[in-house]
C-alpha atoms as a PDB file:
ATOM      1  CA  UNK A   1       0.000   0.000   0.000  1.00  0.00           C
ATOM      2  CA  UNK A   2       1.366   3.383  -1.107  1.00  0.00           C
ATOM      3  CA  UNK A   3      -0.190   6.763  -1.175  1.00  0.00           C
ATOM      4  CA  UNK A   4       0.702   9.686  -3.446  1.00  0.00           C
ATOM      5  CA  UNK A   5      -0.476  13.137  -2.658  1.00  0.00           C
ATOM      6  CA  UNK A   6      -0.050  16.620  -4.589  1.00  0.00           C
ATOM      7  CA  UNK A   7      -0.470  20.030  -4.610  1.00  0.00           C
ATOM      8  CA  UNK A   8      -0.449  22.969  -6.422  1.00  0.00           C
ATOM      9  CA  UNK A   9      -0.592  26.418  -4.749  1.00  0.00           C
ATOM     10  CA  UNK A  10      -1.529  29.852  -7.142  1.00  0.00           C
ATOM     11  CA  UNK A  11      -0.097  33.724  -5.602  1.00  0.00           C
ATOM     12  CA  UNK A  12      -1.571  36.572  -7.051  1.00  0.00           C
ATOM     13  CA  UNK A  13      -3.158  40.241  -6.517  1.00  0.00           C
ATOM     14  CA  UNK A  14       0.513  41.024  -5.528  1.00  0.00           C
ATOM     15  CA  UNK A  15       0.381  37.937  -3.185  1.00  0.00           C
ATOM     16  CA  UNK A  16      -2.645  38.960  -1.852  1.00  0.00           C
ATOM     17  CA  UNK A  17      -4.425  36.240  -2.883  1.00  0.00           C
ATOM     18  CA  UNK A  18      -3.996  32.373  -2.928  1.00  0.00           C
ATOM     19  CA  UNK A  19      -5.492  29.568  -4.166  1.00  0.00           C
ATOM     20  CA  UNK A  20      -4.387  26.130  -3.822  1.00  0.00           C
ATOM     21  CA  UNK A  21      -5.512  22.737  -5.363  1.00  0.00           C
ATOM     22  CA  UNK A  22      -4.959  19.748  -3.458  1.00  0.00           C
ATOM     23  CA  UNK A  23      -5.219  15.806  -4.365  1.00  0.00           C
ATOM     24  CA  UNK A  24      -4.932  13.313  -1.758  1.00  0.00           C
ATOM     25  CA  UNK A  25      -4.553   9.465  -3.229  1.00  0.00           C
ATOM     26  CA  UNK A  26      -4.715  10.561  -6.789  1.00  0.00           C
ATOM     27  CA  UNK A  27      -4.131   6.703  -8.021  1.00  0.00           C
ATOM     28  CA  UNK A  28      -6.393   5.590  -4.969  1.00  0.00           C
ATOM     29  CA  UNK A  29      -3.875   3.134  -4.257  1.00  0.00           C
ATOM     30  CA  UNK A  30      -4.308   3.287  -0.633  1.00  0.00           C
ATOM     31  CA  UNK A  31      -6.895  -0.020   0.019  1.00  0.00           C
ATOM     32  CA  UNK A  32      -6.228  -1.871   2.689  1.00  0.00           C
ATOM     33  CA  UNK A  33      -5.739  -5.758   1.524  1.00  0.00           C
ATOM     34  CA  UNK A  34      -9.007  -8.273   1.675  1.00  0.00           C
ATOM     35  CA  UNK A  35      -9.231 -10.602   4.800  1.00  0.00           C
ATOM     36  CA  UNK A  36      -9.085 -13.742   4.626  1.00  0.00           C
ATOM     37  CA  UNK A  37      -9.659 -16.154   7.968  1.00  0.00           C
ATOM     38  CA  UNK A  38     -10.470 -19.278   8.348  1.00  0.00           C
ATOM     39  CA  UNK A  39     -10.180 -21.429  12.016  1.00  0.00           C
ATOM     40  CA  UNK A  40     -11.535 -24.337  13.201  1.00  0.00           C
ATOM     41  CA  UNK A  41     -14.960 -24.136  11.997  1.00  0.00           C
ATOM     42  CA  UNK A  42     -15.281 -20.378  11.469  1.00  0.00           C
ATOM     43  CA  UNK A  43     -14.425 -18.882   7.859  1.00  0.00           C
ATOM     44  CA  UNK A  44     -14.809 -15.016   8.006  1.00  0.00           C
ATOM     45  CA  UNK A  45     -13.965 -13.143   4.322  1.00  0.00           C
ATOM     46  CA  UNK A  46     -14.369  -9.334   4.328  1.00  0.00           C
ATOM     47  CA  UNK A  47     -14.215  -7.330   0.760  1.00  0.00           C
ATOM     48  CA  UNK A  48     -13.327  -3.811   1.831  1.00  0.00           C
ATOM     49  CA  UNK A  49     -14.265  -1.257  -1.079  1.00  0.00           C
ATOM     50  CA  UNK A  50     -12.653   2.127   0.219  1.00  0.00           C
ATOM     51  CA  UNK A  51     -12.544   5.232  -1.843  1.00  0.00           C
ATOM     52  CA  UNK A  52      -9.312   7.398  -0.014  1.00  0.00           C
ATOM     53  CA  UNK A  53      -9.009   9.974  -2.890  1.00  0.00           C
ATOM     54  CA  UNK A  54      -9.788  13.325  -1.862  1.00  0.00           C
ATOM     55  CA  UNK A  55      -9.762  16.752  -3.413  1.00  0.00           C
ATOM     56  CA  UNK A  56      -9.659  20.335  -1.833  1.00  0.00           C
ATOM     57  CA  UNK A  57      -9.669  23.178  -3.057  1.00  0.00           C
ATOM     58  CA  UNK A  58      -9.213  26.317  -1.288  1.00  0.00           C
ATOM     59  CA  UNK A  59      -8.780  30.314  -1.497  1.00  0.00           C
ATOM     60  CA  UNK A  60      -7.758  32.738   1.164  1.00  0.00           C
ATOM     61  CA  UNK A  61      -7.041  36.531   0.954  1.00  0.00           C
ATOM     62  CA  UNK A  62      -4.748  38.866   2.623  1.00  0.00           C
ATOM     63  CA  UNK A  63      -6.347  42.250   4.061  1.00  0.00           C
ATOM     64  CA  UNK A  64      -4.248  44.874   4.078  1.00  0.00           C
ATOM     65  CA  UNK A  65      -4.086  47.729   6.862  1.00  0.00           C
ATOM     66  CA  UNK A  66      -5.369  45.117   9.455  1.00  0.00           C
ATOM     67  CA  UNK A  67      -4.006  45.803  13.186  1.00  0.00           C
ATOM     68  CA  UNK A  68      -4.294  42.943  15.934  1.00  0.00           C
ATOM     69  CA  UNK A  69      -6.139  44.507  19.146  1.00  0.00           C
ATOM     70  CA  UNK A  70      -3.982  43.630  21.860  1.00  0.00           C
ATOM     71  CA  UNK A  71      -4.795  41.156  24.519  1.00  0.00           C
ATOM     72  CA  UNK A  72      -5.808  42.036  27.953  1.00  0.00           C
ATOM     73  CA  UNK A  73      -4.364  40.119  30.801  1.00  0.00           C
ATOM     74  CA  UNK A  74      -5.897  36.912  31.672  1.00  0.00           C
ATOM     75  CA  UNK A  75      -6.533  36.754  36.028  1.00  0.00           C
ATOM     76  CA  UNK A  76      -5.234  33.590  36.906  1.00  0.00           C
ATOM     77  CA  UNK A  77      -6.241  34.367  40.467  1.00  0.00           C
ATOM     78  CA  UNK A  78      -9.881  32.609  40.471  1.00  0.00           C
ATOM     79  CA  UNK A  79      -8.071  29.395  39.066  1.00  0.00           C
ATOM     80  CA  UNK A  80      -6.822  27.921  42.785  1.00  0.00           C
ATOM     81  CA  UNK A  81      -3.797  26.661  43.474  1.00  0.00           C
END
C-alpha cells in the first residue's frame, strides 16, 4: 500500500491572494488488503471497497491595513492553586 499526494498552490493580486488545489490518493492506491480467515470451523472473508481519494480546493485573501487589538491580561487568580 502506497499513497501519493499533490499540490499545487496559485499567488496573485501582488500575493494577496492564494489559491491552492490539493489531491490526496490521486491513483487511490491506498486499500487496505481483503481478509481472509479461516479457524476451526469459522471462515470469516471481508471485501473492503474504500474510496481514499480526496480533493480540496481552497482560497484565502490577505487584508491589508489590518491591526491585531492587543490582549488584555488573563486573572489567573480565580483558578486555585
Amino acid at each position: 500500500m502506497c499513497r501519493i499526494d499533490t499540490g499545487v498552490k496559485w499567488t496573485f493580486d501582488n500575493e494577496k491572494a492564494e489559491l491552492s488545489l490539493k489531491v490526496y490518493d490521486m491513483f487511490n492506491t491506498w486499500n487496505p488488503k481483503n481478509l481472509d480467515l479461516q479457524y476451526k470451523t469459522q471462515n470469516l472473508k471481508m471485501n473492503m471497497i474504500q474510496d481514499s481519494r480526496k480533493i480540496s480546493l481552497s482560497f484565502s485573501y490577505k487584508f491589508r491595513n489590518f491591526k491585531a487589538k492587543p490582549h488584555k491580561e488573563i486573572d489567573h487568580s480565580r483558578f486555585g492553586k
